[in-house]
N, C-alpha and C. Protein backbone atom coordinates (compact mmCIF):
# COMPACT_ATOMS: atom_id res chain seq x y z
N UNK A 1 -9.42 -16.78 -4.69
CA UNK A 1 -9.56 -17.21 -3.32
C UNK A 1 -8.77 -18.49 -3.08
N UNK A 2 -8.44 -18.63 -1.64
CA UNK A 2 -7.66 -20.15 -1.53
C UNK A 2 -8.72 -21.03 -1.56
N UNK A 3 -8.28 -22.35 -1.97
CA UNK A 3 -8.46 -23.29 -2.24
C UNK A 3 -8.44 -23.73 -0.32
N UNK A 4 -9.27 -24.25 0.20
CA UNK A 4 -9.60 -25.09 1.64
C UNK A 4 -8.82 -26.23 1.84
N UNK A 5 -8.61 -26.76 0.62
CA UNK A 5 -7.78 -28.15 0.96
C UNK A 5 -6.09 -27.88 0.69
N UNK A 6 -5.76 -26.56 0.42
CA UNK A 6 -4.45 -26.21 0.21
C UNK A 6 -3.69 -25.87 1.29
N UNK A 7 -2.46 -26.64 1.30
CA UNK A 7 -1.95 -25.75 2.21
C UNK A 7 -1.11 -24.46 1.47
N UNK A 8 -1.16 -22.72 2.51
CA UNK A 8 -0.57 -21.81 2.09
C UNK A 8 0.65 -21.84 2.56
N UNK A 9 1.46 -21.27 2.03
CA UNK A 9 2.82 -20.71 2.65
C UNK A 9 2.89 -19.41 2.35
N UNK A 10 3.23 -18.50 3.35
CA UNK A 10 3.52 -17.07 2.70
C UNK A 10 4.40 -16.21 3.87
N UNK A 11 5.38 -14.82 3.74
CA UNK A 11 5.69 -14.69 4.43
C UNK A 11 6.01 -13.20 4.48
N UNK A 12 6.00 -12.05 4.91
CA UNK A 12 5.58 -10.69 4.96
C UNK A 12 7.23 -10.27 5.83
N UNK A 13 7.97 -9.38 4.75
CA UNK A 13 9.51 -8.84 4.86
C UNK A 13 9.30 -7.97 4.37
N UNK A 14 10.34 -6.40 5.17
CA UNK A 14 10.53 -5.25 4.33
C UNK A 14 11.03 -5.45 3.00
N UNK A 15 10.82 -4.76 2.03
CA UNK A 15 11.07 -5.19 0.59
C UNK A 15 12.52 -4.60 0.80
N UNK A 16 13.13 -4.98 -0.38
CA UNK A 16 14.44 -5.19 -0.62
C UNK A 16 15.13 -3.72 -1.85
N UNK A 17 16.18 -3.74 -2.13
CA UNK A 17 16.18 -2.87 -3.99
C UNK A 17 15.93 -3.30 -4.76
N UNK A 18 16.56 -4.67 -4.29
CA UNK A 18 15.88 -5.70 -5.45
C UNK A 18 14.41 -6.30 -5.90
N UNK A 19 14.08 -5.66 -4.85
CA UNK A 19 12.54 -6.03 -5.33
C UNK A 19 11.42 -5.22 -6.23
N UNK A 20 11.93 -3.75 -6.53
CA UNK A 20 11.49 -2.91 -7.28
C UNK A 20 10.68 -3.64 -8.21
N UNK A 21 11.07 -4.58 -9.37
CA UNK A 21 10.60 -4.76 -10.45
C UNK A 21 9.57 -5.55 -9.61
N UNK A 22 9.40 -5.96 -9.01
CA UNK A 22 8.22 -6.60 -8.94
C UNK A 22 6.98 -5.77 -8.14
N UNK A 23 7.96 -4.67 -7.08
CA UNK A 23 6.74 -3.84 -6.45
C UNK A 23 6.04 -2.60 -7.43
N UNK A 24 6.70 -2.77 -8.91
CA UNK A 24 6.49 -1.63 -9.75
C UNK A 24 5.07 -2.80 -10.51
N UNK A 25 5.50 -3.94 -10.68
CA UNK A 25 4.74 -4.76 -11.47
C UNK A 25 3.09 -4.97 -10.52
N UNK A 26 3.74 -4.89 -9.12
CA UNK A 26 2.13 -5.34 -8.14
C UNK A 26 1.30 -3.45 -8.30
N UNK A 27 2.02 -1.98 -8.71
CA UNK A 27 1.52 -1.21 -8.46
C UNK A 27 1.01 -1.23 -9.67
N UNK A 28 1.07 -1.46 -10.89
CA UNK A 28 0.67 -1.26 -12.27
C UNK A 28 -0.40 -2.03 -12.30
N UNK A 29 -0.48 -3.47 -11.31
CA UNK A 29 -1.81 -4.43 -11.41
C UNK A 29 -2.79 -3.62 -10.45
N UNK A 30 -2.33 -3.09 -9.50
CA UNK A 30 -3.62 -2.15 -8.71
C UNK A 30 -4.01 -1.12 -9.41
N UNK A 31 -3.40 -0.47 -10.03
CA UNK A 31 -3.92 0.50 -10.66
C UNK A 31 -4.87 -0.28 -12.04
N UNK A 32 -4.51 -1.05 -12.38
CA UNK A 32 -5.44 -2.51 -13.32
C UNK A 32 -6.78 -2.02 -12.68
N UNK A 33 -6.53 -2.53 -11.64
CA UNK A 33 -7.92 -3.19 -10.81
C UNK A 33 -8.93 -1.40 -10.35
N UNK A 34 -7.68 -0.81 -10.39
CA UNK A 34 -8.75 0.49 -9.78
C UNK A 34 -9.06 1.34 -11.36
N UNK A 35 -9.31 0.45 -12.83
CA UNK A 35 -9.33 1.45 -13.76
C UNK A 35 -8.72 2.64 -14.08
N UNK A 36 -7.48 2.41 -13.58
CA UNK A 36 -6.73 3.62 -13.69
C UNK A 36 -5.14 3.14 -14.56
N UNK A 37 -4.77 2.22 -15.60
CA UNK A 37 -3.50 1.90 -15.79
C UNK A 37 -2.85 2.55 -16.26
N UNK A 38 -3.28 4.00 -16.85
CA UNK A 38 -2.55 4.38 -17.85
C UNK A 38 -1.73 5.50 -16.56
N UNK A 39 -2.14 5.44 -15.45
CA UNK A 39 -1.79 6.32 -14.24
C UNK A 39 -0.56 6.38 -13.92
N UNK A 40 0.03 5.35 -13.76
CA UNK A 40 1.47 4.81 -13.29
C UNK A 40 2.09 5.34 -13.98
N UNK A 41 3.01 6.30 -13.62
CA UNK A 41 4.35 7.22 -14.20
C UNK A 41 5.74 6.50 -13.88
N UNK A 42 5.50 6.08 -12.21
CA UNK A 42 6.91 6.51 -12.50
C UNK A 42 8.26 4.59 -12.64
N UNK A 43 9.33 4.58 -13.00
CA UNK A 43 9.92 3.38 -13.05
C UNK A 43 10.50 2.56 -12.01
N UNK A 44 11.20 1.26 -12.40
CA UNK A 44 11.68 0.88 -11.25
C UNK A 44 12.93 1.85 -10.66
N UNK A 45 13.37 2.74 -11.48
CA UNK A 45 14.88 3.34 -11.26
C UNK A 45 14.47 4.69 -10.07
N UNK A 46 12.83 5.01 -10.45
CA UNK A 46 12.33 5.62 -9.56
C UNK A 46 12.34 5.24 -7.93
N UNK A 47 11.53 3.85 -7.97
CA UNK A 47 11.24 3.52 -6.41
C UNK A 47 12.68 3.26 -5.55
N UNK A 48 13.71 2.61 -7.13
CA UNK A 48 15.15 2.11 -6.13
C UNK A 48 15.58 3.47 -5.46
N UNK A 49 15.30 4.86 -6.32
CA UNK A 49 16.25 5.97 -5.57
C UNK A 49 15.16 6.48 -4.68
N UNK A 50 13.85 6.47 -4.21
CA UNK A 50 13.14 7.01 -3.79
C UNK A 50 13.05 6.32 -2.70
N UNK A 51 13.10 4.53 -2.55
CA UNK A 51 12.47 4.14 -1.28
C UNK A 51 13.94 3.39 -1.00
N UNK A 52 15.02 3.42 -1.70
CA UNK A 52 16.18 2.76 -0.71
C UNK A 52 17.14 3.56 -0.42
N UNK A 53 17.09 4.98 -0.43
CA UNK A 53 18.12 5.67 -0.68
C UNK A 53 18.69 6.39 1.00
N UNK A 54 19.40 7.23 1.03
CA UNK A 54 19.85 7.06 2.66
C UNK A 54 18.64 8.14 3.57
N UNK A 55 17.79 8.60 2.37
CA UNK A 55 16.85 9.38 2.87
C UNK A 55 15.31 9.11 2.49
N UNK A 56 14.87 7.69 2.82
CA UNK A 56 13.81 7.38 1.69
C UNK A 56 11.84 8.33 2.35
N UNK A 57 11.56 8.09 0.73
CA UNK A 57 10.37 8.90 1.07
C UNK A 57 9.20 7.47 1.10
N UNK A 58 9.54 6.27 0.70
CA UNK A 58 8.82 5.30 1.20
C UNK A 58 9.11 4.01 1.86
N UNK A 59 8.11 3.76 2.15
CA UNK A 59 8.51 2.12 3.25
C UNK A 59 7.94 1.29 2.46
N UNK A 60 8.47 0.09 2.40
CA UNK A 60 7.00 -1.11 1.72
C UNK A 60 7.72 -2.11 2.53
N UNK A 61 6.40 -2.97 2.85
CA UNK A 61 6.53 -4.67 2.99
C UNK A 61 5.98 -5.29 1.74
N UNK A 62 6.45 -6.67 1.92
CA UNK A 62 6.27 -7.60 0.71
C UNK A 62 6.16 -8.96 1.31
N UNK A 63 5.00 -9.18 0.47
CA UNK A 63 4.28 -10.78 0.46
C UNK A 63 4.57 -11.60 -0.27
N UNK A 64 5.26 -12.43 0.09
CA UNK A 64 5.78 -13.53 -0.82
C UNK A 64 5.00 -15.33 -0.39
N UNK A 65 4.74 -16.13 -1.19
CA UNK A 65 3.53 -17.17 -1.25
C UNK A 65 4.31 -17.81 -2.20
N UNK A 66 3.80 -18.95 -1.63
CA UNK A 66 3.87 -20.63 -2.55
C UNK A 66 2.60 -21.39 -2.42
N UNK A 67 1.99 -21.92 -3.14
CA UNK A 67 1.01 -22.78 -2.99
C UNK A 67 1.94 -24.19 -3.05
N UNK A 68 0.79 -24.92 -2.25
CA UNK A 68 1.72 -26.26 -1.59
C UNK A 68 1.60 -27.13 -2.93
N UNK A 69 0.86 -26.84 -3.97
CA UNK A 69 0.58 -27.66 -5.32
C UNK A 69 1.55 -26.91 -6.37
N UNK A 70 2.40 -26.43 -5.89
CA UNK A 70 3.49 -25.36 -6.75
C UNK A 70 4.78 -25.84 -6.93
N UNK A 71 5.75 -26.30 -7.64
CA UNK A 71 6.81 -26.21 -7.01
C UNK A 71 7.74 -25.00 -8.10
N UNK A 72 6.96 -24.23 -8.35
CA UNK A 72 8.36 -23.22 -9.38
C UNK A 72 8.56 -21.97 -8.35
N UNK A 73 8.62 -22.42 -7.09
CA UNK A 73 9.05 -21.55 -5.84
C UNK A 73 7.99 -20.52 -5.55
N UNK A 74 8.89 -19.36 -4.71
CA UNK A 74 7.81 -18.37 -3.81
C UNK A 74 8.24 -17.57 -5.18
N UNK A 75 6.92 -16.43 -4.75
CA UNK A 75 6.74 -15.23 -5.86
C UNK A 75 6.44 -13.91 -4.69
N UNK A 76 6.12 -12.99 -5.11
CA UNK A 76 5.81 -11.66 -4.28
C UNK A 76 4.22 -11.26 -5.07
N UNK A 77 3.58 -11.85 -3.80
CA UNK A 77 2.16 -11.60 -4.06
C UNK A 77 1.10 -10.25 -3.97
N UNK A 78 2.14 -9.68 -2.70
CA UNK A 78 1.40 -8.76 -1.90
C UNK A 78 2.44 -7.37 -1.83
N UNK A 79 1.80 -6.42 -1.59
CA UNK A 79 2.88 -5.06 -0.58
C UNK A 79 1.62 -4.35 -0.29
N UNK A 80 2.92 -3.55 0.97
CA UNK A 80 2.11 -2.28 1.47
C UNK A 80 2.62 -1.46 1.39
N UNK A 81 2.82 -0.22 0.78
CA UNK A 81 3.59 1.04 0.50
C UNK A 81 3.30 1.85 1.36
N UNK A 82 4.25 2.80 2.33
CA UNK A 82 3.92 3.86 3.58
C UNK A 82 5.03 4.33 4.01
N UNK A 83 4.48 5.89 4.09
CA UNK A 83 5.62 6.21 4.74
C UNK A 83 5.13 7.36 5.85
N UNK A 84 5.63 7.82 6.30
CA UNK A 84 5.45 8.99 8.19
C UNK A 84 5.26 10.10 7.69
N UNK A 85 4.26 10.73 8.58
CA UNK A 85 3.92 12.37 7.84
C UNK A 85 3.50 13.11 9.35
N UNK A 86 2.82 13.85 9.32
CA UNK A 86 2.87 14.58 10.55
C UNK A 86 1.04 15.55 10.08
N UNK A 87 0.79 15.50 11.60
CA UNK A 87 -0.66 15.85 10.78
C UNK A 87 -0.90 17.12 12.29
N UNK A 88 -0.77 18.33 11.97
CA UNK A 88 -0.33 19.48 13.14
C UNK A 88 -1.27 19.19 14.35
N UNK A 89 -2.88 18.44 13.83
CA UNK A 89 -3.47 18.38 15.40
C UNK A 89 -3.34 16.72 15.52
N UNK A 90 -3.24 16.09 15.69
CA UNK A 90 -2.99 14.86 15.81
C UNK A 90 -1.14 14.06 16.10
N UNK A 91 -0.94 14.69 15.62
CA UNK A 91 1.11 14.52 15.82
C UNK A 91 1.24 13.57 14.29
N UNK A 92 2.19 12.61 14.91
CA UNK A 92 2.42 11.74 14.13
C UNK A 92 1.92 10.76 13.35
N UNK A 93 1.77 10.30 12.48
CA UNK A 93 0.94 9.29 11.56
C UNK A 93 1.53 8.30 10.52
N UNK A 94 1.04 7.19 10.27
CA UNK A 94 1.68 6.58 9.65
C UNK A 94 0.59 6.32 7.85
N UNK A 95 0.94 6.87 6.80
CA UNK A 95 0.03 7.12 5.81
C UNK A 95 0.30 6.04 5.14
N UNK A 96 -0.86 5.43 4.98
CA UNK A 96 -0.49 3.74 3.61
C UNK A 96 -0.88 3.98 2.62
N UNK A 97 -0.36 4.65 1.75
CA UNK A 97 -0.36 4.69 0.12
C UNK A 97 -0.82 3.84 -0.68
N UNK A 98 0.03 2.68 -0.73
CA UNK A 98 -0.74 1.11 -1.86
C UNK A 98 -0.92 0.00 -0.30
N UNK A 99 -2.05 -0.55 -0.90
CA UNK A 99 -2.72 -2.18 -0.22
C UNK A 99 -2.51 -3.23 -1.27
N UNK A 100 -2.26 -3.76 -1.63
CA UNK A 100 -2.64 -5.04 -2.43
C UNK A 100 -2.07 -6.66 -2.23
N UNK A 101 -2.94 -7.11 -2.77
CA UNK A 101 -2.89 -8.77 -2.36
C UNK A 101 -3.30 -8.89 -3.64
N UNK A 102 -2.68 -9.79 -4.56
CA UNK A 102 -3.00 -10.61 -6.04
C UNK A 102 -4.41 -11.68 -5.39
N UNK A 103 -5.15 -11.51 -6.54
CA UNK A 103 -6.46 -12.27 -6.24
C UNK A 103 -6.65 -13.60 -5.53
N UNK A 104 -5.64 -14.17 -6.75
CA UNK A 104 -5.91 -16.24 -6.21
C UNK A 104 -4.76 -16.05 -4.72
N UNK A 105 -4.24 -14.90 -3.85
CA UNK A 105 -3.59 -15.00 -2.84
C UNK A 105 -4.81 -14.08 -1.78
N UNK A 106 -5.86 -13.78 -2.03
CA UNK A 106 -6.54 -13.44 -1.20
C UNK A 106 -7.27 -14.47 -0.07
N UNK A 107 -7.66 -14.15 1.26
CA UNK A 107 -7.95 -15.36 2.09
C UNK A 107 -7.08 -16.01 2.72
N UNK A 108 -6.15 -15.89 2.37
CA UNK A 108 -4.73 -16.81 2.50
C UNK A 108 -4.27 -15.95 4.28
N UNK A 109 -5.10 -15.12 4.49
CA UNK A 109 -4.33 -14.22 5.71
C UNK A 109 -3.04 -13.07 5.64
N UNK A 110 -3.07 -13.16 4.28
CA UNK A 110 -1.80 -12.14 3.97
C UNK A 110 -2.06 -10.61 4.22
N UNK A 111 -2.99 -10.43 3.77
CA UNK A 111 -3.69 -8.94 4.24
C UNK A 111 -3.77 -8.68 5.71
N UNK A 112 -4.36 -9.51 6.33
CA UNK A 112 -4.10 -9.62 7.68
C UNK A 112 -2.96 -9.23 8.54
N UNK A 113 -2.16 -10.12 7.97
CA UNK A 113 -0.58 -10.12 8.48
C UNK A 113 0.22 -8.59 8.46
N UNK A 114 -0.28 -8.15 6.54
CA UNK A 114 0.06 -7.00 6.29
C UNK A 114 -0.03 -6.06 7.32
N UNK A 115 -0.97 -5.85 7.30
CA UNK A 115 -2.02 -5.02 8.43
C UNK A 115 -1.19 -5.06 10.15
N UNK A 116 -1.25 -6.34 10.36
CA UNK A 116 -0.41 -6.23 11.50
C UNK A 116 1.13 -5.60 11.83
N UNK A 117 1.58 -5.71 10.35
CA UNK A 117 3.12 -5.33 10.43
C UNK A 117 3.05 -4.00 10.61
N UNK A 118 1.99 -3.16 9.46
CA UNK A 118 1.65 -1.76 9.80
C UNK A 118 1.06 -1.48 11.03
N UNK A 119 0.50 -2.22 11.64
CA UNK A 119 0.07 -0.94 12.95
C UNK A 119 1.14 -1.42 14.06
N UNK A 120 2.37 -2.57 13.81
CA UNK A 120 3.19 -2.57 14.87
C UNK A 120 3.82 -1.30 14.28
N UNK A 121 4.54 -1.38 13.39
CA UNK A 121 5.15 -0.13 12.94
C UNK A 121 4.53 1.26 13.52
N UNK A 122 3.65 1.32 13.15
CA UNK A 122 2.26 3.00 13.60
C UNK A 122 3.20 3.09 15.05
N UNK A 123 2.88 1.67 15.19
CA UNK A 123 3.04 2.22 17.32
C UNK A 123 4.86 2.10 17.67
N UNK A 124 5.44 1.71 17.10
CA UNK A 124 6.68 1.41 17.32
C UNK A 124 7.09 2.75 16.83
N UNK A 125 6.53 3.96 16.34
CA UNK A 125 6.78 5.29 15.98
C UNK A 125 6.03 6.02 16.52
N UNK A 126 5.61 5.98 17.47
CA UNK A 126 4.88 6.45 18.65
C UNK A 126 3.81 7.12 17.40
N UNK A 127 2.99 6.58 16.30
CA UNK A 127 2.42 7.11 15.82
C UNK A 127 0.83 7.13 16.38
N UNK A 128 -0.02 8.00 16.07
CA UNK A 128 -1.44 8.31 16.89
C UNK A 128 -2.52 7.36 15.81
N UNK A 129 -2.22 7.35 14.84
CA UNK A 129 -3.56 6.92 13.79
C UNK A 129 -2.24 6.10 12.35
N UNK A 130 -3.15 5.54 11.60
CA UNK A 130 -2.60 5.19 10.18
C UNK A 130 -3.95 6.00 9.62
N UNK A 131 -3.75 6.37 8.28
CA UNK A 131 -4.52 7.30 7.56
C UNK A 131 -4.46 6.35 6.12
N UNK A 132 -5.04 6.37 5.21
CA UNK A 132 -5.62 5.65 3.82
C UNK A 132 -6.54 6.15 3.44
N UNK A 133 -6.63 5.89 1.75
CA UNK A 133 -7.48 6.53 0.79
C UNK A 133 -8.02 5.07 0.36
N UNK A 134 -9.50 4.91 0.18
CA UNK A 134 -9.70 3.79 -0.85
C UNK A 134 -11.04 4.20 -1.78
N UNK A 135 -10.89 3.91 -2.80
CA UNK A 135 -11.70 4.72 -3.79
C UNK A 135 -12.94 4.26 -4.07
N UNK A 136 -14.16 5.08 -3.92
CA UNK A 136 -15.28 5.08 -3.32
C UNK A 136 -15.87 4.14 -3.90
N UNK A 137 -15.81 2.99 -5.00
CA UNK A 137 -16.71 2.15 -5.62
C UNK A 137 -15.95 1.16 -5.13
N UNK A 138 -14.67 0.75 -4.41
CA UNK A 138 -14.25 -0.21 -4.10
C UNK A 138 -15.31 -0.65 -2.51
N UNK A 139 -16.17 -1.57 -2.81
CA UNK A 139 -16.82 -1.66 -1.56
C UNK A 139 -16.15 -3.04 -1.38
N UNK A 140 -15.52 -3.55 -1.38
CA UNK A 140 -15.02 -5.11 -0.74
C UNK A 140 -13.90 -4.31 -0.08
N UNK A 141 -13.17 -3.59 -0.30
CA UNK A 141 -12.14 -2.54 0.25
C UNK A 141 -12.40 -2.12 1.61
N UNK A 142 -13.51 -1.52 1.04
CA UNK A 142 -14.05 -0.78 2.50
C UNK A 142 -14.63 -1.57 3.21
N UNK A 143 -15.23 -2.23 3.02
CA UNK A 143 -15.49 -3.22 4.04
C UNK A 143 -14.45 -4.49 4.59
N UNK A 144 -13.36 -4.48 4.01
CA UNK A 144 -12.30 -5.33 4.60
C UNK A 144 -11.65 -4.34 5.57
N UNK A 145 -12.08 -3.00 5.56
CA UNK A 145 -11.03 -1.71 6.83
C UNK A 145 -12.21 -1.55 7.45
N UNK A 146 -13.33 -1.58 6.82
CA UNK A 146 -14.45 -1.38 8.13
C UNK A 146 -14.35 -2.36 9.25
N UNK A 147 -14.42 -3.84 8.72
CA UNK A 147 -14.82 -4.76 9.62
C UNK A 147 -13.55 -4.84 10.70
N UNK A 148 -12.44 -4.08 10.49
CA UNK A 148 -11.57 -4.10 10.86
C UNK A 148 -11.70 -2.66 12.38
N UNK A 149 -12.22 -2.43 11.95
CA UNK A 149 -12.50 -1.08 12.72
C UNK A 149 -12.03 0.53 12.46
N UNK A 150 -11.84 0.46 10.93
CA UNK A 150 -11.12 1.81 10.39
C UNK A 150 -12.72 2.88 10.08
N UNK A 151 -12.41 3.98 10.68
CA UNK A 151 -13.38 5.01 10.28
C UNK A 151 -13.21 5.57 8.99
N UNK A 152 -14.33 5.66 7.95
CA UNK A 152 -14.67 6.54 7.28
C UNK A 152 -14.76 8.46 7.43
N UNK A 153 -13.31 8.93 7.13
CA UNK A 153 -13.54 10.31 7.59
C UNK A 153 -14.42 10.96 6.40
N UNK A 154 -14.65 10.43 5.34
CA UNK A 154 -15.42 11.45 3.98
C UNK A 154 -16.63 11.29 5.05
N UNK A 155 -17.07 10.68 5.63
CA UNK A 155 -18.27 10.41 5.79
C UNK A 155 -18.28 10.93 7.42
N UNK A 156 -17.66 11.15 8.20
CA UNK A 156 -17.73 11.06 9.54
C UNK A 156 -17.38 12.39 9.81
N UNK A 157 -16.48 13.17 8.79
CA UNK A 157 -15.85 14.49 9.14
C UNK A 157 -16.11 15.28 8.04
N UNK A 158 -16.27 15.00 6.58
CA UNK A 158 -16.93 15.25 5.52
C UNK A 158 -14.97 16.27 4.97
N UNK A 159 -13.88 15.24 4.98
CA UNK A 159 -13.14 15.73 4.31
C UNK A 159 -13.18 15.82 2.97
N UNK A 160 -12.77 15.99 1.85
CA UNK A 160 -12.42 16.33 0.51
C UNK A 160 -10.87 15.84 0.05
N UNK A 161 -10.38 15.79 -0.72
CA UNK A 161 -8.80 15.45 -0.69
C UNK A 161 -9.14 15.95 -2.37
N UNK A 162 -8.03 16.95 -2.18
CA UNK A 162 -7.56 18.22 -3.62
C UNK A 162 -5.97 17.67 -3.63
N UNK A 163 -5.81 17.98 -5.05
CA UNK A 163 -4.10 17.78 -5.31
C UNK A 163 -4.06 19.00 -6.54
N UNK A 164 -2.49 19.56 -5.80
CA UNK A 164 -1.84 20.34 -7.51
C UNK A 164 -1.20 19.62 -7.70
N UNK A 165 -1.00 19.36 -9.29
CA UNK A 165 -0.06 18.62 -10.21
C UNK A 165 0.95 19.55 -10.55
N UNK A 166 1.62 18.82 -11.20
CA UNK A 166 3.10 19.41 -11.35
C UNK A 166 2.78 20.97 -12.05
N UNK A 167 1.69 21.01 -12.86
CA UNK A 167 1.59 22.26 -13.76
C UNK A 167 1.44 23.42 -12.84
N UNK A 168 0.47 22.83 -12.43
CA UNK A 168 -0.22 24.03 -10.80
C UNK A 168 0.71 24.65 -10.08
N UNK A 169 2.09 24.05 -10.09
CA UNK A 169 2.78 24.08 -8.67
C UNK A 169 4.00 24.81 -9.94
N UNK A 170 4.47 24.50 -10.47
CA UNK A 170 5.00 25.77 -11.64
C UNK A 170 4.50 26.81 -11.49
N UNK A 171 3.77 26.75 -12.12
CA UNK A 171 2.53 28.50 -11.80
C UNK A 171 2.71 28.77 -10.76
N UNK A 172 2.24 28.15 -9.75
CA UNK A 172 2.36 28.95 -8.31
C UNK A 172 3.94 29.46 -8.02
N UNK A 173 4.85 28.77 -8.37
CA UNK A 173 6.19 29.03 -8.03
C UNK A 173 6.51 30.09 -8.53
N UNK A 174 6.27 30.20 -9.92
CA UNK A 174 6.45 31.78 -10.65
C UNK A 174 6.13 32.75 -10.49
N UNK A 175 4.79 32.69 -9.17
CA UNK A 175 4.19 34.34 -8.59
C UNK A 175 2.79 33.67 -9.62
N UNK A 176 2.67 33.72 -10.72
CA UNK A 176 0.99 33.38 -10.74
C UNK A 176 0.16 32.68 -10.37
């Protein structure tokens, strides 16, 4: 948490190519935090051709912070990973994949900010809703999108969310 007598500095930009190694390093610490590390597949050589390429399949912003008691410069504290999908009764949507804010940068308003950049975006794409997953024991999570005014659909519409993995989707391709 911040420190009250600190001053923050921080400042929320579409991420860069160059920023891979570090948005690969903030996804490997969320997956830390959600007990899941051994999850993370894929590399930085991944996100550079996936999210900068002339056809990308993701968006991210990036949080970058200095504490005013710092001087070994700004770092990249934060991102939001998202990209546009289409949902047949609803239209357009904007889906946020990763949230994260590094701990001692929480409070600081960066999440906040985040948040704002995404729903200018949502609407600047004439999008209807933003959509997110957050995993059911994270209750400081959910209650940082509750208080915010985000609905719970497991609970409100009683969705489910199924995935085939790569094996599944072989098989299926082959006719079995």
């Amino acid at each position: 948490m911040a420190n009250p007598g600190t001053l923050n500095h921080f400042r929320v930009r579409p991420a860069e190519p160059q920023d891979c190694s570090e948005i690969l390093r903030l996804i490997k610490e969320l997956a830390a935090y959600e007990n899941m590390p051994d999850a993370v597949k894929i590399t930085e050589t991944d996100l550079l051709r996936d999210g900068f390429g002339s056809h990308p399949f993701f968006y991210c912003l990036i949080a970058e912070a200095r504490k005013d008691d710092e001087t070994e410069g700004i770092g990249v504290v934060g991102f939001a990973m998202y990209y546009f999908t289409y949902d047949p009764w609803i239209g357009k949507l904007l889906y946020l994949e990763d949230f994260y804010v590094m701990d001692d940068f929480r409070g600081w308003g960066i999440g906040t900010e985040l948040l704002k950049r995404l729903s200018q975006a949502t609407l600047e794409n004439s999008c209807s809703c933003m959509h997110f997953l957050v995993v059911v024991w994270n209750k400081p999570s959910i209650e940082y999108y509750m208080r915010r005014g985000a609905s719970d659909l497991s609970t409100e519409e009683g969705w489910h969310l199924f995935r085939f993995d790569k094996e599944q989707l072989i098989g299926m391709a082959d006719g079995q």
